[in-house]
N, C-alpha and C. Protein backbone atom coordinates (compact mmCIF):
# COMPACT_ATOMS: atom_id res chain seq x y z
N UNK A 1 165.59 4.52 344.96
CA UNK A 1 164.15 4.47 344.81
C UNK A 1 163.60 3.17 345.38
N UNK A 2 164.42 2.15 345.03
CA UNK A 2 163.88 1.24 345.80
C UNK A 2 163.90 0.95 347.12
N UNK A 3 164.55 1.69 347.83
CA UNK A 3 165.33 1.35 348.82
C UNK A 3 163.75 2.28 349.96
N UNK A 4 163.41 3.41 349.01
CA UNK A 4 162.05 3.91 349.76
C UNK A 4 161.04 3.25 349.43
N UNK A 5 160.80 2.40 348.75
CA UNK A 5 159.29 1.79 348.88
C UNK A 5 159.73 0.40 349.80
N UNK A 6 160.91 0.08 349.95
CA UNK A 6 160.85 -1.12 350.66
C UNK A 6 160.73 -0.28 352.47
N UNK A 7 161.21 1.23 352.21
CA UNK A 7 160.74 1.53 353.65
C UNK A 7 159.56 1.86 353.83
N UNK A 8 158.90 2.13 352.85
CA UNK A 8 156.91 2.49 353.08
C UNK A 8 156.61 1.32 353.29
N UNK A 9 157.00 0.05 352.70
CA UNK A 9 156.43 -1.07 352.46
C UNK A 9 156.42 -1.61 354.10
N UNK A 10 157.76 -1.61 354.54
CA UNK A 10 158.42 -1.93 356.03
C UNK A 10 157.08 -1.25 357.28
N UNK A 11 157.03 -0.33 356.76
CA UNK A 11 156.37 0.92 357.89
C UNK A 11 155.20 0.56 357.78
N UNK A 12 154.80 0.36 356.53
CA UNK A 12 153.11 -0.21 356.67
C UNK A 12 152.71 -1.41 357.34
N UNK A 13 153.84 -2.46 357.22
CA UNK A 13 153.67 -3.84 357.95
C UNK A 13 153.79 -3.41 359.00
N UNK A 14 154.46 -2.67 359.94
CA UNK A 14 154.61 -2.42 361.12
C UNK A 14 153.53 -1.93 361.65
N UNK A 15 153.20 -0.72 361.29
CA UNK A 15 151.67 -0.41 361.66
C UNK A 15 150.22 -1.33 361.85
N UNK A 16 150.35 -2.05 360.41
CA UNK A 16 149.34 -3.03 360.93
C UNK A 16 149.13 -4.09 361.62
N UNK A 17 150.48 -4.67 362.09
CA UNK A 17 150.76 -5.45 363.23
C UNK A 17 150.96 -5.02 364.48
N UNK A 18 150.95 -3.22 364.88
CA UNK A 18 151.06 -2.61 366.13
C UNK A 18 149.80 -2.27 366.48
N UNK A 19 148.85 -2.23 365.34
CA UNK A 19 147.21 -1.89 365.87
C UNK A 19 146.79 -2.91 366.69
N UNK A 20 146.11 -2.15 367.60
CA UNK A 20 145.44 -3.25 368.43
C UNK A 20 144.65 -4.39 367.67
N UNK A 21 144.08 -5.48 368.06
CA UNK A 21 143.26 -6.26 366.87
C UNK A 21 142.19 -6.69 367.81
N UNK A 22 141.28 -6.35 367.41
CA UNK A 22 140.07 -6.72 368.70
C UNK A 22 139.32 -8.03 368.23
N UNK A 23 138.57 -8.99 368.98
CA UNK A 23 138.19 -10.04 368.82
C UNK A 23 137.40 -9.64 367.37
N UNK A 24 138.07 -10.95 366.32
CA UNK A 24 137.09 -10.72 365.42
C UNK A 24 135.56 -11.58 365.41
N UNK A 25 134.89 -10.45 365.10
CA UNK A 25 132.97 -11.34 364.95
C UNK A 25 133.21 -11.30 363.28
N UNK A 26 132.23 -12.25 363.46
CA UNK A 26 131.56 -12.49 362.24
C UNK A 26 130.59 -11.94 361.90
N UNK A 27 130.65 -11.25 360.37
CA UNK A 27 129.08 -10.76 360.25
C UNK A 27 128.38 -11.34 358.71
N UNK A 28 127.48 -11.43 359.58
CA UNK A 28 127.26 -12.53 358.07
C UNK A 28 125.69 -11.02 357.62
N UNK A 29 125.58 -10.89 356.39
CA UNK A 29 124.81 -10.37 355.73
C UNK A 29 123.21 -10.91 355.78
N UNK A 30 122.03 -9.70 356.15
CA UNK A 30 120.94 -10.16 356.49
C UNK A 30 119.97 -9.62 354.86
N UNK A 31 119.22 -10.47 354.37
CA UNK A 31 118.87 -9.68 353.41
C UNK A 31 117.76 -9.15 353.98
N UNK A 32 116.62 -8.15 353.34
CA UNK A 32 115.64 -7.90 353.54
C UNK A 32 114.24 -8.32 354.14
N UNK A 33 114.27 -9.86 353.29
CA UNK A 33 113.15 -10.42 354.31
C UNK A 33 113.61 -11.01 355.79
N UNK A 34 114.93 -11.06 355.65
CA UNK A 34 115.13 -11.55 357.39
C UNK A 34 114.98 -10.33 357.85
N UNK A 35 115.73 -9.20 358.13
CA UNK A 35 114.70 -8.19 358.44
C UNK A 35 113.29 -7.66 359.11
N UNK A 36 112.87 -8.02 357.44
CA UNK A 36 111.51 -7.89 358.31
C UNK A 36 110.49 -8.77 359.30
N UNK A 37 111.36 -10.39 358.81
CA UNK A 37 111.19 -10.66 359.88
C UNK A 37 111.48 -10.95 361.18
N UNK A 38 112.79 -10.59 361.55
CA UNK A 38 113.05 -9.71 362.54
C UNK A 38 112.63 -8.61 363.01
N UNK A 39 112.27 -8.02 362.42
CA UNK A 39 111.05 -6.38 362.96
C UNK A 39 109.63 -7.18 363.55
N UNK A 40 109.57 -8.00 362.48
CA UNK A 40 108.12 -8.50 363.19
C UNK A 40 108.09 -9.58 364.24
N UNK A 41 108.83 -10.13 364.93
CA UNK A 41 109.06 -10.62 366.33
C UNK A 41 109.49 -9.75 367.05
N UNK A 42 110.33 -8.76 367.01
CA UNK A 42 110.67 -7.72 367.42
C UNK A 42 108.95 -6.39 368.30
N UNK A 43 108.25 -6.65 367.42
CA UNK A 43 107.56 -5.71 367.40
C UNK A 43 105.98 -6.37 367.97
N UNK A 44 106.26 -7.28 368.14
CA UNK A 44 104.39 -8.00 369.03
C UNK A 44 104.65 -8.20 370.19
N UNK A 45 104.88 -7.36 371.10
CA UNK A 45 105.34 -7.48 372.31
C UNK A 45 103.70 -6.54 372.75
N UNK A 46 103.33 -6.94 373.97
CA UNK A 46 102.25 -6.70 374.43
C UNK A 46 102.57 -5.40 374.64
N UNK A 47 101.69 -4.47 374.88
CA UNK A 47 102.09 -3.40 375.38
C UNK A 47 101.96 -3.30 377.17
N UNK A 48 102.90 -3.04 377.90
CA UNK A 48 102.71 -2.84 379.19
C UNK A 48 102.01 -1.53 380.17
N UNK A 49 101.37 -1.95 380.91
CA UNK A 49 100.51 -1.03 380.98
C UNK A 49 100.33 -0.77 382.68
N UNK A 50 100.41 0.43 382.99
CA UNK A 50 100.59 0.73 384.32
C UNK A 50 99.78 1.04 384.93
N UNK A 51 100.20 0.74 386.70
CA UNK A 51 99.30 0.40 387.45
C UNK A 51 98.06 1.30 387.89
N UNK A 52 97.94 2.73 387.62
CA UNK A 52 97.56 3.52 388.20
C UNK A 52 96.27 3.75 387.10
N UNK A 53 96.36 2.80 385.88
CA UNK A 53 95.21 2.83 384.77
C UNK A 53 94.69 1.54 385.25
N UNK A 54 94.58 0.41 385.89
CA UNK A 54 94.33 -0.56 386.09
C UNK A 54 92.88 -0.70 386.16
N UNK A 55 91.92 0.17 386.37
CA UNK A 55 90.99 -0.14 386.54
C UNK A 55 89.79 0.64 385.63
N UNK A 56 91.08 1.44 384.24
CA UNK A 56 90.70 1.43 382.83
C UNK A 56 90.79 0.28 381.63
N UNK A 57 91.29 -0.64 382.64
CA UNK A 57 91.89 -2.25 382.04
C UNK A 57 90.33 -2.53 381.60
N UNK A 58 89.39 -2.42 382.58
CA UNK A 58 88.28 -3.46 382.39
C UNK A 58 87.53 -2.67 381.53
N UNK A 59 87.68 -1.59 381.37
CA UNK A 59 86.67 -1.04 380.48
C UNK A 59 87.49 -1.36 378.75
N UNK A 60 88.86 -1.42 378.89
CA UNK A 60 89.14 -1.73 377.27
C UNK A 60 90.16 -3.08 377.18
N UNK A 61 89.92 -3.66 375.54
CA UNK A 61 90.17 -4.91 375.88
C UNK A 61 90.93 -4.88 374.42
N UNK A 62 91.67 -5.40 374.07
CA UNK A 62 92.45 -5.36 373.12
C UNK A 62 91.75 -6.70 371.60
N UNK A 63 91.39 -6.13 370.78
CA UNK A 63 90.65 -6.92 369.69
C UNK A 63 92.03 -8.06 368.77
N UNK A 64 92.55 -6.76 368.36
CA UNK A 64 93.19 -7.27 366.86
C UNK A 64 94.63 -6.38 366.63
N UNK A 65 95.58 -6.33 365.86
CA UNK A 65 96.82 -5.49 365.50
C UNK A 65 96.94 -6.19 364.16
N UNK A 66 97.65 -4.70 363.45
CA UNK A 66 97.54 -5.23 361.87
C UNK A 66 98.63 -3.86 361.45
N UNK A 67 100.02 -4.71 360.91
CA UNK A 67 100.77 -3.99 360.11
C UNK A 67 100.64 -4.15 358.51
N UNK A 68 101.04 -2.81 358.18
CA UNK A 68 101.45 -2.85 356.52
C UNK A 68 102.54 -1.63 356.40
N UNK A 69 103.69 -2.60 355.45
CA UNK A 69 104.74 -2.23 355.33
C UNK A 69 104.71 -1.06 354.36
N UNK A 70 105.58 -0.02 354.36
CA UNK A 70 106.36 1.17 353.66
C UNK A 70 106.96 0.57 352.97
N UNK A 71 106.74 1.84 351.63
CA UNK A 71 107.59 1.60 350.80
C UNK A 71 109.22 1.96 351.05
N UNK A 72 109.50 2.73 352.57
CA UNK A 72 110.25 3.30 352.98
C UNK A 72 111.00 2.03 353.96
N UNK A 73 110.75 0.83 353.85
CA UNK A 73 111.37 0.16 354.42
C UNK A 73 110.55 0.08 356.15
N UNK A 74 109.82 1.34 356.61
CA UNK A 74 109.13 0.90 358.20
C UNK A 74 107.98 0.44 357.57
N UNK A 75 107.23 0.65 358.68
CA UNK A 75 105.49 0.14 358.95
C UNK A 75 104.77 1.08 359.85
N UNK A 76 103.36 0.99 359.28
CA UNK A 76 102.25 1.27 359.69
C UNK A 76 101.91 0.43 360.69
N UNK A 77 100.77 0.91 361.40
CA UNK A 77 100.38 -0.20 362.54
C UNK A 77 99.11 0.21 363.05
N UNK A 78 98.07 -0.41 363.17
CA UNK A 78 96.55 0.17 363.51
C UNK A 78 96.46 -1.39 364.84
N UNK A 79 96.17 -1.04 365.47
CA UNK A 79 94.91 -1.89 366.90
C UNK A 79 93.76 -1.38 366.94
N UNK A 80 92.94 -2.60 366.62
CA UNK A 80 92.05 -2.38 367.65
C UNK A 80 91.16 -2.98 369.01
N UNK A 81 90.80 -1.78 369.46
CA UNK A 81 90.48 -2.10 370.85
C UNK A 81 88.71 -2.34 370.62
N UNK A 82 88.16 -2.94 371.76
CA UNK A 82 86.80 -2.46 372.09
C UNK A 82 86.89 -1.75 373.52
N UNK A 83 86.05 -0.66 373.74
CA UNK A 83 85.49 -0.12 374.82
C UNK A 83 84.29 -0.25 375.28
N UNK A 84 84.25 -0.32 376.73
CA UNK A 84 82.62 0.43 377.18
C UNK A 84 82.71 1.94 376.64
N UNK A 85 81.18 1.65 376.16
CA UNK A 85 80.41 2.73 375.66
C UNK A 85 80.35 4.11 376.62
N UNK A 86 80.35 3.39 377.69
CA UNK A 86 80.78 5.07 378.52
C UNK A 86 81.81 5.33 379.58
N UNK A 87 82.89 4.94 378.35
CA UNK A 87 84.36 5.06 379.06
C UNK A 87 84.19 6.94 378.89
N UNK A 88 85.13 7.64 379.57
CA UNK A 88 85.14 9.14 379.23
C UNK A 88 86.56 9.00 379.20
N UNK A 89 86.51 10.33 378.37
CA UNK A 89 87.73 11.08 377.84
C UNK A 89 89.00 11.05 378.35
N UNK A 90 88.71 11.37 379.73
CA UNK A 90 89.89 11.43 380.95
C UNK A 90 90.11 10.27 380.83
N UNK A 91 89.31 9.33 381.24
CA UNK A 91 89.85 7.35 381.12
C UNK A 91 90.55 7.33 379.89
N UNK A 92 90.26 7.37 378.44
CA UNK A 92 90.87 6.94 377.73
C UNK A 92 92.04 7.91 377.49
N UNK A 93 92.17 9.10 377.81
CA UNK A 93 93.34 9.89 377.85
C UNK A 93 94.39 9.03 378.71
N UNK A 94 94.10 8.88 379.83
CA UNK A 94 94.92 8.16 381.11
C UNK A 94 95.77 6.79 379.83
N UNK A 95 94.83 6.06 379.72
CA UNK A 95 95.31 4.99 378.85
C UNK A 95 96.18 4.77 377.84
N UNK A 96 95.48 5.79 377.36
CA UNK A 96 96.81 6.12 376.20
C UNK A 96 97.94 6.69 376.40
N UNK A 97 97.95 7.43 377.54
CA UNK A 97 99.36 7.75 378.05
C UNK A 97 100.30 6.82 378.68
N UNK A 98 99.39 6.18 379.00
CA UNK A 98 100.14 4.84 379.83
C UNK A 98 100.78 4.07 378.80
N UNK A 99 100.18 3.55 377.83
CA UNK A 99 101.03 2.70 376.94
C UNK A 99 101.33 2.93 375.45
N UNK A 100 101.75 4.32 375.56
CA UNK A 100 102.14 5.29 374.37
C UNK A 100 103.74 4.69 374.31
N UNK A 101 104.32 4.10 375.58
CA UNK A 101 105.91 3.84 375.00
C UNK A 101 106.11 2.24 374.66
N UNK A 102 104.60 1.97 374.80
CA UNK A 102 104.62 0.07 374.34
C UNK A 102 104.09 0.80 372.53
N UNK A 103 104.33 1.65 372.06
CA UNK A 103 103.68 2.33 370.86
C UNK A 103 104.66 2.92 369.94
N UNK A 104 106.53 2.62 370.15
CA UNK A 104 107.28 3.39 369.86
C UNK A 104 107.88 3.33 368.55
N UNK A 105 107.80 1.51 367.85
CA UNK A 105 107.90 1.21 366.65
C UNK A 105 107.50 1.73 365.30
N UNK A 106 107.62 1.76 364.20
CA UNK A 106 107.14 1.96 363.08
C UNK A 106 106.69 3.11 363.06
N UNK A 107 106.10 3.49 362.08
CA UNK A 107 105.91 5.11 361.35
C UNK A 107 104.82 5.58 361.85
N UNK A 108 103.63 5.38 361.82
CA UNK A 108 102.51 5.48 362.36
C UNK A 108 101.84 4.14 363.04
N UNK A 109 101.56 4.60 364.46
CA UNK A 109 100.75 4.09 364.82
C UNK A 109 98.85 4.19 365.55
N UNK A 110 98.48 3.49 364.95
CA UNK A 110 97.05 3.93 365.16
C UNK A 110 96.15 3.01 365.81
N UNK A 111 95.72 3.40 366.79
CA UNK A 111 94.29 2.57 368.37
C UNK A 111 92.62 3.18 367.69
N UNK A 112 92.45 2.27 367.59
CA UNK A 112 90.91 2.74 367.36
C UNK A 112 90.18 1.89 368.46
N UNK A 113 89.18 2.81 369.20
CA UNK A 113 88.35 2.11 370.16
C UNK A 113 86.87 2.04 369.67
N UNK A 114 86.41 0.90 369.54
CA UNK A 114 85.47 0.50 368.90
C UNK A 114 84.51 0.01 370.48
N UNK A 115 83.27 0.63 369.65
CA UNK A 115 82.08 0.53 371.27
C UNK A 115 81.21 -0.99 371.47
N UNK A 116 81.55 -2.16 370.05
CA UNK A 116 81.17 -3.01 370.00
C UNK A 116 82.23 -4.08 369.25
N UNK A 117 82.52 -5.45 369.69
CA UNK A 117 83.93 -6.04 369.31
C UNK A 117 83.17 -6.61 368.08
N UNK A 118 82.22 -7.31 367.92
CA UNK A 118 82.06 -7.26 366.43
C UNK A 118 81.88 -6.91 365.26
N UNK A 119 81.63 -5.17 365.94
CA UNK A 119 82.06 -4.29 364.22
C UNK A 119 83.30 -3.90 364.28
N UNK A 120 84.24 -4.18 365.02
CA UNK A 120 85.82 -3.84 364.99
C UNK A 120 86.04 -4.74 363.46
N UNK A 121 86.65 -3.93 363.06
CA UNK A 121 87.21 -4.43 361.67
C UNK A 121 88.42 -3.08 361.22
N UNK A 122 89.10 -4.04 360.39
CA UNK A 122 90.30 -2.96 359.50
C UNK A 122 89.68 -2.17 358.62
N UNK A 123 89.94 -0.59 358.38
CA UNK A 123 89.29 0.06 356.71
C UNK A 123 90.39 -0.79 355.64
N UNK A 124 89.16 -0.64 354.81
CA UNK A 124 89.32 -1.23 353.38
C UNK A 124 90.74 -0.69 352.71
N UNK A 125 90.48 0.50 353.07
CA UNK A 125 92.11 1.60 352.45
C UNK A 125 92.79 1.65 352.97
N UNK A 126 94.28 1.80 352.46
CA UNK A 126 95.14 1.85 353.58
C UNK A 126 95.02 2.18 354.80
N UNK A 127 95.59 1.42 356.21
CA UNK A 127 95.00 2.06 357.64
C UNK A 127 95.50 3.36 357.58
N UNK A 128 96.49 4.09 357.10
CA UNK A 128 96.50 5.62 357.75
C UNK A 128 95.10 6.47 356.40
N UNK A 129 94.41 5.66 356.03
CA UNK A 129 93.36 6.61 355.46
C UNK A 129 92.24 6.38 356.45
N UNK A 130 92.46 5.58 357.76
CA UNK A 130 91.01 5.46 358.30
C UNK A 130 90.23 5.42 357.99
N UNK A 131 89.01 5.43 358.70
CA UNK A 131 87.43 4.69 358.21
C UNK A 131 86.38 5.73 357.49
N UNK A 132 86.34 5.31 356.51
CA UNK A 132 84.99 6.26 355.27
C UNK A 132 83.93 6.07 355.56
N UNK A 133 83.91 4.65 356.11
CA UNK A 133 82.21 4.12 356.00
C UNK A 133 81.17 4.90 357.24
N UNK A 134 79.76 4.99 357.33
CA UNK A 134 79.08 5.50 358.00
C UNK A 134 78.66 4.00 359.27
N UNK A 135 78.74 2.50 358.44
CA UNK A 135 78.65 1.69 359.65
C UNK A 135 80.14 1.25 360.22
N UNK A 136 81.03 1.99 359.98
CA UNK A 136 82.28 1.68 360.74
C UNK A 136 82.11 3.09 361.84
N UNK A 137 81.87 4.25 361.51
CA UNK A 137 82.35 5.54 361.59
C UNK A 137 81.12 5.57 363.24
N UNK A 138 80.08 4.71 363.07
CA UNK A 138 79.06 4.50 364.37
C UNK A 138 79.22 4.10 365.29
N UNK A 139 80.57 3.37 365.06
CA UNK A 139 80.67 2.04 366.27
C UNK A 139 82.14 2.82 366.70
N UNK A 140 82.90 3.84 366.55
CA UNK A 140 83.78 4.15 367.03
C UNK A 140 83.84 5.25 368.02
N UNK A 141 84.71 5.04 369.13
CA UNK A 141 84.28 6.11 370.27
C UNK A 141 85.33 6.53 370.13
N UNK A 142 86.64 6.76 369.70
CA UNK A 142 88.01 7.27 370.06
C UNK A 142 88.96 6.73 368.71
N UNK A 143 89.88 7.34 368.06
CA UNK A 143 91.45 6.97 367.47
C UNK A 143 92.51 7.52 367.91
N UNK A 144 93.65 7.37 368.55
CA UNK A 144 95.02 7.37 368.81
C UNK A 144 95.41 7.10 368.09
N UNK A 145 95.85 8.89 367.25
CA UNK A 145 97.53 8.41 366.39
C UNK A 145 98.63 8.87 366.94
N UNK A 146 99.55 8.01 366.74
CA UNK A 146 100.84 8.60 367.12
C UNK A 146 101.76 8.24 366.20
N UNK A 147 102.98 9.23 365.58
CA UNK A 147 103.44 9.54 363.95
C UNK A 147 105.21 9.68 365.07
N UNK A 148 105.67 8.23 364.80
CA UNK A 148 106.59 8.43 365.69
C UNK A 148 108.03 8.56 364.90
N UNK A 149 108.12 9.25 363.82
CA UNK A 149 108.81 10.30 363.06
C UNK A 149 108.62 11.83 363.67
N UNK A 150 107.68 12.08 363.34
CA UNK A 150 107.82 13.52 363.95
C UNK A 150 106.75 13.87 365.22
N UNK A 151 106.57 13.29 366.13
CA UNK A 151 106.52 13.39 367.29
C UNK A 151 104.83 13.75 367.45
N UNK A 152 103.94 13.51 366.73
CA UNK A 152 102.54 13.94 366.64
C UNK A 152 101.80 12.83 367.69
N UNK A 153 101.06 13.42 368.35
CA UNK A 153 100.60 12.49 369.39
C UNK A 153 98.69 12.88 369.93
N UNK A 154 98.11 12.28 369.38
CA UNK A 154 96.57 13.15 369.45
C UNK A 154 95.31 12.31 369.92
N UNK A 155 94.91 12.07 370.64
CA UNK A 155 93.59 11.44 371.14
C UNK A 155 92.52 12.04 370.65
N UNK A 156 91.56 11.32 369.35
CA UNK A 156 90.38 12.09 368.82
C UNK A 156 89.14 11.00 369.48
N UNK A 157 88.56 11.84 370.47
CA UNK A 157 87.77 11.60 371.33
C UNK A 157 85.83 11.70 370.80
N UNK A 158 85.05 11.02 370.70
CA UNK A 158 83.96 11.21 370.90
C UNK A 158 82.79 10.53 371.50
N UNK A 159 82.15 11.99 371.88
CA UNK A 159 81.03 11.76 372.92
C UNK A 159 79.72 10.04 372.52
N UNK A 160 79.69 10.39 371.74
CA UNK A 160 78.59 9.17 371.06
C UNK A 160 79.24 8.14 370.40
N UNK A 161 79.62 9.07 368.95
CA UNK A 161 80.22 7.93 367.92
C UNK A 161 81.06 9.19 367.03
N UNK A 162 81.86 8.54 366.52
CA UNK A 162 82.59 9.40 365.34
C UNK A 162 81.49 9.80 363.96
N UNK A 163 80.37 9.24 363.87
CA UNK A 163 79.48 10.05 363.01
C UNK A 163 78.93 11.12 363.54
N UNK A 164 78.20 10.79 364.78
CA UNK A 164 77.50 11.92 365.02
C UNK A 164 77.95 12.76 366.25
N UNK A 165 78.97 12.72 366.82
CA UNK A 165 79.16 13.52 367.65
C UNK A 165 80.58 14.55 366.69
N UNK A 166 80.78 15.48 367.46
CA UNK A 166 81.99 16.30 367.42
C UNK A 166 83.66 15.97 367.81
N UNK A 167 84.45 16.14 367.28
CA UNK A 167 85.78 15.31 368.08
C UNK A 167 86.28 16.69 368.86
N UNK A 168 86.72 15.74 370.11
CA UNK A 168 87.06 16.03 370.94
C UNK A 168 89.03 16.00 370.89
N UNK A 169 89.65 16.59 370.64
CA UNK A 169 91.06 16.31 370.29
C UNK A 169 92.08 16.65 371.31
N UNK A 170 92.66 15.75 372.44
CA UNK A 170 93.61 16.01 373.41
C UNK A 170 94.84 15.33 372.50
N UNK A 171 96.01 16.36 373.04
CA UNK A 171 97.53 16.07 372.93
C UNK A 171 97.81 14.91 374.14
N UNK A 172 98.93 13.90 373.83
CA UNK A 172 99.31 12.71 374.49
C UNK A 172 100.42 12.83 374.75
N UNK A 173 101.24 13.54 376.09
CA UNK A 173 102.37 13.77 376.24
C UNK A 173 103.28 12.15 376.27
């Protein structure tokens, strides 16, 4: 009896000295807030934006960006932009397609184009409840969400303002 565990014993040393042994790293343990803040240098990277929209550049201008974290460990994410007032549909469609993959982070992300930069402001409620108010809801010409869990991608477009006009709703390949 003894004579077989000193050969399991034998056979096991052998094995683990015939495995290959690959350079060892070090891993040292990250807790949670390094993490996130690692996500958040990670994640303010301009969005890049291509050449063939270039001259939808001047009509929109980038205001503000504002995350809030999940209880799920990602993030939310709202921008906003200002626009000319008579950017059209096709322009801001073009745009948003263009820098939908500078858009790929976190759970939802959401562009609101605002027709004047000093009523650009965050809603009060969480950003994926968007704007309630009637003097926020005036000054907005367009929101881009994109729900980059399950692949939802929607340009809600309007003619005037999000109070009084009708939305206009294109898909964002």
């Amino acid at each position: 009896m003894n004579r077989k565990i000193n050969l399991i014993f034998l056979s096991i040393i052998l094995i683990f000295f015939s495995c290959k042994k690959e350079t060892d790293k070090v891993l040292q343990p990250i807790d949670s807030l390094t993490m996130l803040d690692l996500k958040s240098q990670e994640y303010n990277a301009e969005p890049q934006i291509s050449p063939e929209v270039a001259d939808v550049n001047s009509l929109i201008k980038k205001i503000d960006s504002k995350q809030e974290l999940r209880n799920d460990g990602n993030f939310n994410q709202m921008t906003l932009f200002e626009v000319n007032k008579e950017i059209s549909l096709e322009q801001l469609k073009d745009y948003c397609s263009s820098v939908k993959p500078s858009y790929t982070d976190g759970y939802f992300q959401i562009l609101v184009f605002f027709k004047k930069p000093n009523t650009a402001r965050f809603p009060d409620n969480p950003i994926t409840g968007i704007y309630m108010e009637e003097k926020d809801s005036k000054n907005i010409k367009a929101i881009y969400t994109i729900n980059n869990i399950n692949g939802y991608s929607k340009l809600n477009y309007y003619e005037k303002n999000n109070w009084e006009s009708l939305v206009q709703t294109v898909n964002i390949n």
